[in-house]
PDB file of N, CA and C in Angstrom:
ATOM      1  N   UNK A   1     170.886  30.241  93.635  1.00  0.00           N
ATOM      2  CA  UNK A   1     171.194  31.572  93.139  1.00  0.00           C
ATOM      3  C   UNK A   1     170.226  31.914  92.010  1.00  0.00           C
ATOM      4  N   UNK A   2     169.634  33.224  91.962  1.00  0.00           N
ATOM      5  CA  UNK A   2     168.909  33.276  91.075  1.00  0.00           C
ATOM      6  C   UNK A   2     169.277  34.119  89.684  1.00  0.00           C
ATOM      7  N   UNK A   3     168.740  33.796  88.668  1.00  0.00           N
ATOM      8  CA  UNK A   3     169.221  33.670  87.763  1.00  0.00           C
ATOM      9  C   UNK A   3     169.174  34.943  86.518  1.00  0.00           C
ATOM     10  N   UNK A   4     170.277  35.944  86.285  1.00  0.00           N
ATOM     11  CA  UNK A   4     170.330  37.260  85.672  1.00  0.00           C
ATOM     12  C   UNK A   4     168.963  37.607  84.787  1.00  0.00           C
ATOM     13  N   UNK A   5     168.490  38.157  85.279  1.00  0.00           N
ATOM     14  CA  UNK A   5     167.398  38.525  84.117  1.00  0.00           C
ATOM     15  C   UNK A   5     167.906  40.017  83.255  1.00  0.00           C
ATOM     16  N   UNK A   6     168.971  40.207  82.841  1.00  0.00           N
ATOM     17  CA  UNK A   6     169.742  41.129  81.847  1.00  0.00           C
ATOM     18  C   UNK A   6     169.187  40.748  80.573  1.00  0.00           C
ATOM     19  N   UNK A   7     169.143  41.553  79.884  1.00  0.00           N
ATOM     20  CA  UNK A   7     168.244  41.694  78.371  1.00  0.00           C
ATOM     21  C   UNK A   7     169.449  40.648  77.608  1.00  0.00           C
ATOM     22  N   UNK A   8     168.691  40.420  76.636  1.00  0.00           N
ATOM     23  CA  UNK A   8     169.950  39.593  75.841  1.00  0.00           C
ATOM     24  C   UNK A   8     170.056  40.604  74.374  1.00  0.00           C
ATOM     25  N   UNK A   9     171.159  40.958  74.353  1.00  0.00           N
ATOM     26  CA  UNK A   9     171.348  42.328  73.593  1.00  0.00           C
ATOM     27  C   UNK A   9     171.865  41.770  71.941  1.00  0.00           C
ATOM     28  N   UNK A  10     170.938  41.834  71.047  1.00  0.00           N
ATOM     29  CA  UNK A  10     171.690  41.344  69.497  1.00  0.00           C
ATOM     30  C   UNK A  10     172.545  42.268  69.237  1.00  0.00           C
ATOM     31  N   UNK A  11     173.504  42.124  68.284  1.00  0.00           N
ATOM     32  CA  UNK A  11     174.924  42.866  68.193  1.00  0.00           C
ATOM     33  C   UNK A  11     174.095  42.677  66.435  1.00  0.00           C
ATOM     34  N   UNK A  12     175.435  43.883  65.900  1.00  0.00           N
ATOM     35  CA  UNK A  12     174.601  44.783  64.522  1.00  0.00           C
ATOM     36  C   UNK A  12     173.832  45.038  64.335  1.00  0.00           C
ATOM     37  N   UNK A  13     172.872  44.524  63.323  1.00  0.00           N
ATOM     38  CA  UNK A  13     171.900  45.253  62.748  1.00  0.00           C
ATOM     39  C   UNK A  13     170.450  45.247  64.240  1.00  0.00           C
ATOM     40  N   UNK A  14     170.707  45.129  65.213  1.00  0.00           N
ATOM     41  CA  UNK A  14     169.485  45.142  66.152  1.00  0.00           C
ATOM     42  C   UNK A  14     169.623  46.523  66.419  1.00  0.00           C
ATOM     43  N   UNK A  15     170.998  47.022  66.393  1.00  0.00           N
ATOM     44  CA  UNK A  15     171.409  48.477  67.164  1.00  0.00           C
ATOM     45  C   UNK A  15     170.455  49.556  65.625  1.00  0.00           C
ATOM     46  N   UNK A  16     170.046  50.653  65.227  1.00  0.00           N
ATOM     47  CA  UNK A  16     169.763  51.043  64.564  1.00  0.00           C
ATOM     48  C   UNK A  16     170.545  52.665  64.518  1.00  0.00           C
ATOM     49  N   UNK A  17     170.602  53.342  63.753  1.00  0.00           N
ATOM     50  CA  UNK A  17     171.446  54.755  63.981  1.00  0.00           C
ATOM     51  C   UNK A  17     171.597  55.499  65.181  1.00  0.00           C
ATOM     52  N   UNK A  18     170.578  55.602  65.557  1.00  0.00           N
ATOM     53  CA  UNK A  18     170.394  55.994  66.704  1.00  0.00           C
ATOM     54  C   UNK A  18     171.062  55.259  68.324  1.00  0.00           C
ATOM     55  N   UNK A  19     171.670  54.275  67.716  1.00  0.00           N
ATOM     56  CA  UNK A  19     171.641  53.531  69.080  1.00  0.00           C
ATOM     57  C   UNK A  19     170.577  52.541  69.814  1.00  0.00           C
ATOM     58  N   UNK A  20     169.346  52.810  69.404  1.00  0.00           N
ATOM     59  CA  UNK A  20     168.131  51.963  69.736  1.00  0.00           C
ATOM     60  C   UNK A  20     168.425  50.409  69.525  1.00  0.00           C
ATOM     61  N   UNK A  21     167.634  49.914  70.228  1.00  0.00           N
ATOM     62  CA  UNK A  21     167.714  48.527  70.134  1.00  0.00           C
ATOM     63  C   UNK A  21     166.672  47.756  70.857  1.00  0.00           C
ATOM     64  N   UNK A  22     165.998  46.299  70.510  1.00  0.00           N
ATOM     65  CA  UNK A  22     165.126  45.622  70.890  1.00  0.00           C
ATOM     66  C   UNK A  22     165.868  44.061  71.497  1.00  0.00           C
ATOM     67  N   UNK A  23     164.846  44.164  72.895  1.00  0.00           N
ATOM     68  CA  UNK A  23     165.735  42.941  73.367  1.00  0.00           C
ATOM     69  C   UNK A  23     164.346  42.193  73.993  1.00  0.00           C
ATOM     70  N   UNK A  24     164.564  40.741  74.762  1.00  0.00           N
ATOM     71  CA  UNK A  24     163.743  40.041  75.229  1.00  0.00           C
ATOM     72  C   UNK A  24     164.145  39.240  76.052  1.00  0.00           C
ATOM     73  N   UNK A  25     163.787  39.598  77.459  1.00  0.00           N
ATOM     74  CA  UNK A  25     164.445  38.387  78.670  1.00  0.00           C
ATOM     75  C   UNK A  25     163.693  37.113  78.553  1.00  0.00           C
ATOM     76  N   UNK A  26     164.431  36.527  78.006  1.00  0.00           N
ATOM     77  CA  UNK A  26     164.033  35.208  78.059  1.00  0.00           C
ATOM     78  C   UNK A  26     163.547  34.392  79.392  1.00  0.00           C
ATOM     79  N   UNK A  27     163.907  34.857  80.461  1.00  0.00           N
ATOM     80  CA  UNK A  27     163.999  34.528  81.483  1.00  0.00           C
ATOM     81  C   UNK A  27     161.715  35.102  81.936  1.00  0.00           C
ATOM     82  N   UNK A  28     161.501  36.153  81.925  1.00  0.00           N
ATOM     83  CA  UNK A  28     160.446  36.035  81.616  1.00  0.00           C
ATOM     84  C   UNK A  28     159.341  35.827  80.772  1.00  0.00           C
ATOM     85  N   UNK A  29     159.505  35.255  79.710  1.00  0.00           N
ATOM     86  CA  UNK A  29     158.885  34.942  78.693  1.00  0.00           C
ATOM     87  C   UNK A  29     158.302  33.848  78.875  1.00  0.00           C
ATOM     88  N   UNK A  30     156.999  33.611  78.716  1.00  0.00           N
ATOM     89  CA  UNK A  30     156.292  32.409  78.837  1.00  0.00           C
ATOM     90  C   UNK A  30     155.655  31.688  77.526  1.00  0.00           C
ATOM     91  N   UNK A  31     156.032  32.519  76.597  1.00  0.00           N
ATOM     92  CA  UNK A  31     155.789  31.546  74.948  1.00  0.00           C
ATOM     93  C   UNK A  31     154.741  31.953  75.236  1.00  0.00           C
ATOM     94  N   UNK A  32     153.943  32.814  75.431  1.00  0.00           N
ATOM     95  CA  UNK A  32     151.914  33.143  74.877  1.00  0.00           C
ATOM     96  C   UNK A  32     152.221  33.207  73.599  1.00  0.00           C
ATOM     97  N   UNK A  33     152.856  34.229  72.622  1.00  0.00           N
ATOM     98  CA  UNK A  33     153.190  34.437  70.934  1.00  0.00           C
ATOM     99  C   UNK A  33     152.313  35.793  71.054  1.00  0.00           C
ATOM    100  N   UNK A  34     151.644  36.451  72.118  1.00  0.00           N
ATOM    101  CA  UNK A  34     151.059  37.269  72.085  1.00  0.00           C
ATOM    102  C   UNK A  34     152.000  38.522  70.953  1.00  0.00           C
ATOM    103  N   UNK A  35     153.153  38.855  71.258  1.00  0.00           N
ATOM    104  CA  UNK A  35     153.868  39.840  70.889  1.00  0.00           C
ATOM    105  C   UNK A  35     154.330  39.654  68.995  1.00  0.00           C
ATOM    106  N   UNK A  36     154.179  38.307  68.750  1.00  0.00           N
ATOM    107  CA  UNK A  36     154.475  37.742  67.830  1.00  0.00           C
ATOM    108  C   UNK A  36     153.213  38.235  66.660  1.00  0.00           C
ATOM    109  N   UNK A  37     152.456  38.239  67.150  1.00  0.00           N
ATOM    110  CA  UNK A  37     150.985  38.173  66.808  1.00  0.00           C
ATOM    111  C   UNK A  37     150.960  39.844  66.321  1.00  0.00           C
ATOM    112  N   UNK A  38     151.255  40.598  67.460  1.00  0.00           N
ATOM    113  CA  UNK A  38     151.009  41.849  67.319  1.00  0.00           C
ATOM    114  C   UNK A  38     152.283  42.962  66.281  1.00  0.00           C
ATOM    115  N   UNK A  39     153.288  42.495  66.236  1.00  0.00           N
ATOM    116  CA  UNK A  39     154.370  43.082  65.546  1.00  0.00           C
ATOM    117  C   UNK A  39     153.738  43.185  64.375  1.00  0.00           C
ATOM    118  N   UNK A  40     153.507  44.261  63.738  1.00  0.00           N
ATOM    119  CA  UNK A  40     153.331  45.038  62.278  1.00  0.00           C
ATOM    120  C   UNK A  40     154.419  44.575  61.318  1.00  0.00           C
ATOM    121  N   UNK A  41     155.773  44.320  61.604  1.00  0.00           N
ATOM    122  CA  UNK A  41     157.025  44.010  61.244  1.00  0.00           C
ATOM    123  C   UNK A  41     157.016  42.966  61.100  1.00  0.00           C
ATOM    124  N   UNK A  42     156.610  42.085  61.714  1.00  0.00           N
ATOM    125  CA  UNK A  42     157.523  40.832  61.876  1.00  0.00           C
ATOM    126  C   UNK A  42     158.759  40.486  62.403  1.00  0.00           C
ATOM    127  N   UNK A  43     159.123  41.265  63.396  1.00  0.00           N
ATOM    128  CA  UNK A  43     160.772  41.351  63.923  1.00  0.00           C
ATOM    129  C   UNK A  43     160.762  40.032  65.064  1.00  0.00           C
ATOM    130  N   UNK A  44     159.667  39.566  65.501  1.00  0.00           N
ATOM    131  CA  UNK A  44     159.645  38.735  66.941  1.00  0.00           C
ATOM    132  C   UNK A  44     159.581  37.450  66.563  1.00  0.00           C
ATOM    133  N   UNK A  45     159.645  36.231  66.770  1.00  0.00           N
ATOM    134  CA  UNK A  45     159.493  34.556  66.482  1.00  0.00           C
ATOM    135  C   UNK A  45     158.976  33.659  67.341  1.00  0.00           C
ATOM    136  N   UNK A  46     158.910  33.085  67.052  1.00  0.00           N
ATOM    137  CA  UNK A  46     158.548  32.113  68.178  1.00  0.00           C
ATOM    138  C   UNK A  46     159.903  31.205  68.005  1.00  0.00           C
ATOM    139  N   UNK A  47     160.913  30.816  69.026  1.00  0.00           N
ATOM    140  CA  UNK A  47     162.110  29.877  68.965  1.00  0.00           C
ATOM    141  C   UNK A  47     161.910  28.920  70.337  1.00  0.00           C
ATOM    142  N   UNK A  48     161.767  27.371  70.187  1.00  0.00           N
ATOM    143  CA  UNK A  48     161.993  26.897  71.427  1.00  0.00           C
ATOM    144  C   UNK A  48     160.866  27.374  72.626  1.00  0.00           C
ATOM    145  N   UNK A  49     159.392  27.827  71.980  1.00  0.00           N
ATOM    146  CA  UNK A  49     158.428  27.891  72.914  1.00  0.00           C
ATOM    147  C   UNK A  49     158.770  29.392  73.533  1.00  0.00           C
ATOM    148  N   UNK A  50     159.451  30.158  72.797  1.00  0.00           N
ATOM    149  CA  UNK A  50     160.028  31.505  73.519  1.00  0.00           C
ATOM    150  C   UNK A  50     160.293  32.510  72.477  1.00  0.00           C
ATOM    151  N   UNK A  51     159.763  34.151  72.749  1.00  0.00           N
ATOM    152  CA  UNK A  51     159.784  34.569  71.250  1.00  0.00           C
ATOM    153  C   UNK A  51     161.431  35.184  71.712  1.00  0.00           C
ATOM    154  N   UNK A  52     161.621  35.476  69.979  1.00  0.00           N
ATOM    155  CA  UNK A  52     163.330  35.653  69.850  1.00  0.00           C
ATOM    156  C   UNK A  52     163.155  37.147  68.983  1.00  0.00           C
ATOM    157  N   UNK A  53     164.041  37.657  68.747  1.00  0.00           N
ATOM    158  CA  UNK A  53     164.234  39.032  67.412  1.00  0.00           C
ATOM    159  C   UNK A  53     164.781  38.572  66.885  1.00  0.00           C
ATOM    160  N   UNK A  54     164.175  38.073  65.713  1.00  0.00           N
ATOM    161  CA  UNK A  54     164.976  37.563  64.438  1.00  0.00           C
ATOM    162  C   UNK A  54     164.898  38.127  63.419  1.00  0.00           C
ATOM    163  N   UNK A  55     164.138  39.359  63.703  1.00  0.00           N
ATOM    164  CA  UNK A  55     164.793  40.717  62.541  1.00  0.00           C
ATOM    165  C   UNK A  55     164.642  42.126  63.199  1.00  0.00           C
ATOM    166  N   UNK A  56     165.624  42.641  63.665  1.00  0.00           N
ATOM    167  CA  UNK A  56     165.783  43.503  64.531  1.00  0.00           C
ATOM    168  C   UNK A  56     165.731  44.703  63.471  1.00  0.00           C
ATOM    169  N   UNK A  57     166.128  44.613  61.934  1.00  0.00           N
ATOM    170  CA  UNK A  57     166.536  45.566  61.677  1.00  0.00           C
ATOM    171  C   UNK A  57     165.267  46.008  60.771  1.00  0.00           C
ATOM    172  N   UNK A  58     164.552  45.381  61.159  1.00  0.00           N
ATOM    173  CA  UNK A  58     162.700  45.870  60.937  1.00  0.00           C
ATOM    174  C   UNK A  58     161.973  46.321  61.848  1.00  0.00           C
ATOM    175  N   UNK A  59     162.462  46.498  63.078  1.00  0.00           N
ATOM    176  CA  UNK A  59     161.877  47.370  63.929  1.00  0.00           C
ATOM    177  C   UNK A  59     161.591  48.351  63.941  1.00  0.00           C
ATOM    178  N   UNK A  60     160.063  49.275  64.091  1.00  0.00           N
ATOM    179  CA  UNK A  60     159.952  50.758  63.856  1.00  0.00           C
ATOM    180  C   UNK A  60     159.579  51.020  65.075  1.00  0.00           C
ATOM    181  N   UNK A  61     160.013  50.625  66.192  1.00  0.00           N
ATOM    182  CA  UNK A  61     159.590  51.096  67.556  1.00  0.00           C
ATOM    183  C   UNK A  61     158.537  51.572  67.843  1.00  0.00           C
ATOM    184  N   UNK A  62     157.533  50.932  67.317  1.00  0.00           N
ATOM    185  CA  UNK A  62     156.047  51.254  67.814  1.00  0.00           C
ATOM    186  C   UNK A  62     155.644  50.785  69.001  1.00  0.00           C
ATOM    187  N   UNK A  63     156.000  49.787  69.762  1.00  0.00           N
ATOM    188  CA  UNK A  63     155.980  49.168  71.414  1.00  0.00           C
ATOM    189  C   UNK A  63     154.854  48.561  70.944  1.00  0.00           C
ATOM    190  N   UNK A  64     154.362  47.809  70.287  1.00  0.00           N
ATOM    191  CA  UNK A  64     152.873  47.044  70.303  1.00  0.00           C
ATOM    192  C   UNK A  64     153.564  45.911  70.914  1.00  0.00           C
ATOM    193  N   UNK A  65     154.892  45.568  70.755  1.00  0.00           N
ATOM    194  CA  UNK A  65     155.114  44.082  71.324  1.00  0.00           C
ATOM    195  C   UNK A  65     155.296  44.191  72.855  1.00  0.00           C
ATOM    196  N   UNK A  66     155.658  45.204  73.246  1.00  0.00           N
ATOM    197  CA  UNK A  66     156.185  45.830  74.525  1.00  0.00           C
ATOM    198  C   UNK A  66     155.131  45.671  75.129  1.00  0.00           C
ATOM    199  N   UNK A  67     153.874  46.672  74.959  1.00  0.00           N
ATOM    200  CA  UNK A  67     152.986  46.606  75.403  1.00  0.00           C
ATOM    201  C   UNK A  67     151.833  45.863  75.663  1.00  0.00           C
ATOM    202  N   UNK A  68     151.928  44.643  74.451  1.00  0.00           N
ATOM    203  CA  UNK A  68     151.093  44.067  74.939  1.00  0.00           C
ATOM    204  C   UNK A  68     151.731  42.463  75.677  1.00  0.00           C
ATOM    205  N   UNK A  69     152.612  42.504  75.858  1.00  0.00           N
ATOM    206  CA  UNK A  69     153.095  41.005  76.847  1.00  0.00           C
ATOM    207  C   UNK A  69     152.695  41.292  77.822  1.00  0.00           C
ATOM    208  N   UNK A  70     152.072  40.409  78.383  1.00  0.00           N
ATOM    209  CA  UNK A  70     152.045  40.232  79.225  1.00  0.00           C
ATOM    210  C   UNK A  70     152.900  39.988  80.928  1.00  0.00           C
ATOM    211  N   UNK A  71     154.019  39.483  79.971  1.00  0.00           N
ATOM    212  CA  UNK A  71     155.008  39.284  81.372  1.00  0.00           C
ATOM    213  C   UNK A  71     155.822  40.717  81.147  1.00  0.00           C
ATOM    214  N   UNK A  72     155.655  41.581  80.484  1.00  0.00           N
ATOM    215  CA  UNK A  72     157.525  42.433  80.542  1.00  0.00           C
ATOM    216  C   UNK A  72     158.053  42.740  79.977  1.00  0.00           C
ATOM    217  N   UNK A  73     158.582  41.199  79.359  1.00  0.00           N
ATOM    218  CA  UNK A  73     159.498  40.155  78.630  1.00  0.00           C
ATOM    219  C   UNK A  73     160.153  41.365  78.046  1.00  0.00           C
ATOM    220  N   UNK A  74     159.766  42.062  76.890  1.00  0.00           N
ATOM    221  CA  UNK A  74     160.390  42.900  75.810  1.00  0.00           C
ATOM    222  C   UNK A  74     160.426  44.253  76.384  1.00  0.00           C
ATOM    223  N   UNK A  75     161.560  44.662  75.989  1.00  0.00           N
ATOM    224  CA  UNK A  75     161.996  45.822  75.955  1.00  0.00           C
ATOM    225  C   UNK A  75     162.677  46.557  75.036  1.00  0.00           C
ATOM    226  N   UNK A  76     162.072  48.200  74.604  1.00  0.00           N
ATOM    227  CA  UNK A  76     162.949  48.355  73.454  1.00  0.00           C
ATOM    228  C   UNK A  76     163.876  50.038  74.166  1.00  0.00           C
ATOM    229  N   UNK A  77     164.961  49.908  73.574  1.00  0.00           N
ATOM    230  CA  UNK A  77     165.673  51.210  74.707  1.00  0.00           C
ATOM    231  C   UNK A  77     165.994  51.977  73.229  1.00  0.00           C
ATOM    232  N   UNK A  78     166.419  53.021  73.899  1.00  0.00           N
ATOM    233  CA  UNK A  78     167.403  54.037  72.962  1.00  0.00           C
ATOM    234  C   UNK A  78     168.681  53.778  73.446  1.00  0.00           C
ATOM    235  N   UNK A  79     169.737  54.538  72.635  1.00  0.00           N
ATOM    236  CA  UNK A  79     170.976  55.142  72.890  1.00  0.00           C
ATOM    237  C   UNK A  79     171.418  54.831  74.573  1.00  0.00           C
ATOM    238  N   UNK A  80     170.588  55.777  74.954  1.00  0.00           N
ATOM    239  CA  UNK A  80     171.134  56.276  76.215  1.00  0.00           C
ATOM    240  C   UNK A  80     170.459  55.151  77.442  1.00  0.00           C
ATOM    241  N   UNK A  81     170.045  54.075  76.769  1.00  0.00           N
ATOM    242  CA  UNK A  81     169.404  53.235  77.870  1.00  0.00           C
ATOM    243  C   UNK A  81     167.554  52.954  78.535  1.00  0.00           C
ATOM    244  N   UNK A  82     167.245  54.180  77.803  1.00  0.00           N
ATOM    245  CA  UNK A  82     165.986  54.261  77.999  1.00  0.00           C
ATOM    246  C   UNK A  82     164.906  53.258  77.795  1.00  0.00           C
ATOM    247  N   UNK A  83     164.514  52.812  78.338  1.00  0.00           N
ATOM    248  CA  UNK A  83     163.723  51.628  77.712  1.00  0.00           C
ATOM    249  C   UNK A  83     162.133  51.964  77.242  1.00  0.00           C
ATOM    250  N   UNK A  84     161.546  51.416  76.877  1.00  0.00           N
ATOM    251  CA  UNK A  84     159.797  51.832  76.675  1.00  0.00           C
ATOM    252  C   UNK A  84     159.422  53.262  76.384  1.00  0.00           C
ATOM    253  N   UNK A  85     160.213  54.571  75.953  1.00  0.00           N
ATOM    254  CA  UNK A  85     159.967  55.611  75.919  1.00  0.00           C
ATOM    255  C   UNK A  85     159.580  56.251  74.238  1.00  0.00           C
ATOM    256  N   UNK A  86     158.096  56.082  74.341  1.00  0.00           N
ATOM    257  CA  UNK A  86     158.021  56.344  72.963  1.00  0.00           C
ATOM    258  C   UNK A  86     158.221  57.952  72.331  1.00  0.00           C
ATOM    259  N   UNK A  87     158.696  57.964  71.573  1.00  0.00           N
ATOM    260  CA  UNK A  87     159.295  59.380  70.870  1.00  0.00           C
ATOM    261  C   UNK A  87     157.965  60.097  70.634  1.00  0.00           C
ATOM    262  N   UNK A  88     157.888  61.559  70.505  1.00  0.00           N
ATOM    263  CA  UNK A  88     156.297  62.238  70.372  1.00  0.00           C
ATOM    264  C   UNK A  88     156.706  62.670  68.873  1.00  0.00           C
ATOM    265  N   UNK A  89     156.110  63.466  68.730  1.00  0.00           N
ATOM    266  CA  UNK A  89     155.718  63.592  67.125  1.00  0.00           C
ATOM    267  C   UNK A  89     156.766  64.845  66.840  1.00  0.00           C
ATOM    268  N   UNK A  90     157.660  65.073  67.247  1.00  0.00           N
ATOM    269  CA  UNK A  90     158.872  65.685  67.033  1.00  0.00           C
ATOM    270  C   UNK A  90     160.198  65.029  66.479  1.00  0.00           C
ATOM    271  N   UNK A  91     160.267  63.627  67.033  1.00  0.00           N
ATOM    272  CA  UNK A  91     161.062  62.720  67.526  1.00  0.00           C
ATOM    273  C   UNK A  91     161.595  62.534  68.545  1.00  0.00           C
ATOM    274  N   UNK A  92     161.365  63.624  69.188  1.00  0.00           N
ATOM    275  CA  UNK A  92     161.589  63.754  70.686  1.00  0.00           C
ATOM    276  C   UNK A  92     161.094  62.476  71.773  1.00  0.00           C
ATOM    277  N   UNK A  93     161.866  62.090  73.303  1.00  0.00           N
ATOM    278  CA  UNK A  93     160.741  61.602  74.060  1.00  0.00           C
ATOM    279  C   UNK A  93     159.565  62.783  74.053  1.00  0.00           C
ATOM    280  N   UNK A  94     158.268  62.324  74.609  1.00  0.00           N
ATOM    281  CA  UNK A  94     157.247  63.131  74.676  1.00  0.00           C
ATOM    282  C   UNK A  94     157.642  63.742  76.145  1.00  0.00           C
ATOM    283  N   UNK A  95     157.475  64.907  76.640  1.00  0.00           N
ATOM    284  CA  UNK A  95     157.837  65.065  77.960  1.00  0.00           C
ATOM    285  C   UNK A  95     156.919  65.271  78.934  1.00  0.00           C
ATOM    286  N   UNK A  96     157.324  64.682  79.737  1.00  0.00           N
ATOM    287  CA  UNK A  96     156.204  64.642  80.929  1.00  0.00           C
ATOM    288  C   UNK A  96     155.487  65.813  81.118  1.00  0.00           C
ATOM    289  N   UNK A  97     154.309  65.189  81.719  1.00  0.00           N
ATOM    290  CA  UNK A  97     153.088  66.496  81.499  1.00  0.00           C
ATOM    291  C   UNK A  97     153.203  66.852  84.175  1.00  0.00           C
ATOM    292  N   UNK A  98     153.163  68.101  84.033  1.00  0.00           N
ATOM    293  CA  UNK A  98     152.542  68.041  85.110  1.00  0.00           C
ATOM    294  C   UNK A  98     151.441  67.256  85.936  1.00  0.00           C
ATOM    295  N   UNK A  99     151.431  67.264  87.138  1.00  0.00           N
ATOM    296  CA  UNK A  99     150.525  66.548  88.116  1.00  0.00           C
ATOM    297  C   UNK A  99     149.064  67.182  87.554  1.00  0.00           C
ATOM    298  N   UNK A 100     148.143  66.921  86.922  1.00  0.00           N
ATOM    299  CA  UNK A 100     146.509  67.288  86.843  1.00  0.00           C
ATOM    300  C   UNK A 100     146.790  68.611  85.689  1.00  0.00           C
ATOM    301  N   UNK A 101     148.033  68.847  84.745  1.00  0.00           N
ATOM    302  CA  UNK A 101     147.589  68.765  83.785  1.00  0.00           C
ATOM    303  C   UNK A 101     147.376  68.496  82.488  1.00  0.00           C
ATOM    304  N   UNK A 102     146.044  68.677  81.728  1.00  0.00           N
ATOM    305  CA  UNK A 102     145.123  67.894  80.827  1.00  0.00           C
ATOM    306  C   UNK A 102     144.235  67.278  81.358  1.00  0.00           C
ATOM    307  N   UNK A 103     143.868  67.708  83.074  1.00  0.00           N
ATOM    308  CA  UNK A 103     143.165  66.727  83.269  1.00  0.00           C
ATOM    309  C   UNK A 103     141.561  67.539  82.877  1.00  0.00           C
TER     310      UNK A 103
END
């Protein structure tokens, strides 16, 4: 049977006003430290060859950790479940642009 890859969700201070929150399937994580490396914060660790959030409540949702793993691994959501959706300069999500344009 194979084996849940469900986020592993920190309880309090990971959740932030908004509802947001940062998680990491352990299940794909291969310990590079790549994400570790890249956090501005310091919110990510290295635990047991596997990075962990061991300060969630320093997260400014910039996705540098998101984006640059390689496997996945991290995910950061809002409220409503959203995962990887970075806010535009409103605070808004940014909203999708039409097919070709800006191009």
């Amino acid at each position: 049977m194979a084996s849940d890859p469900s986020p592993v969700r920190t309880a309090g201070p990971a959740e932030d006003e908004d509802g947001s929150f940062i998680h990491v399937f352990p299940q794909w994580c291969k310990g590079c430290g790549i994400c570790v490396a890249f956090c501005p914060k310091q919110v990510l660790e290295m635990k047991d060859q596997k990075a962990v959030v061991a300060h969630p409540e320093r997260c400014v949702r910039c996705f540098l950790c998101a984006r640059r793993c390689p496997d996945f691994a991290i995910g950061i959501a809002d409220g409503r479940g959203r995962v990887d959706e970075k806010p535009g300069r409103n605070g808004r999500a940014a909203a999708p642009t039409a097919a070709g344009e800006g191009d």
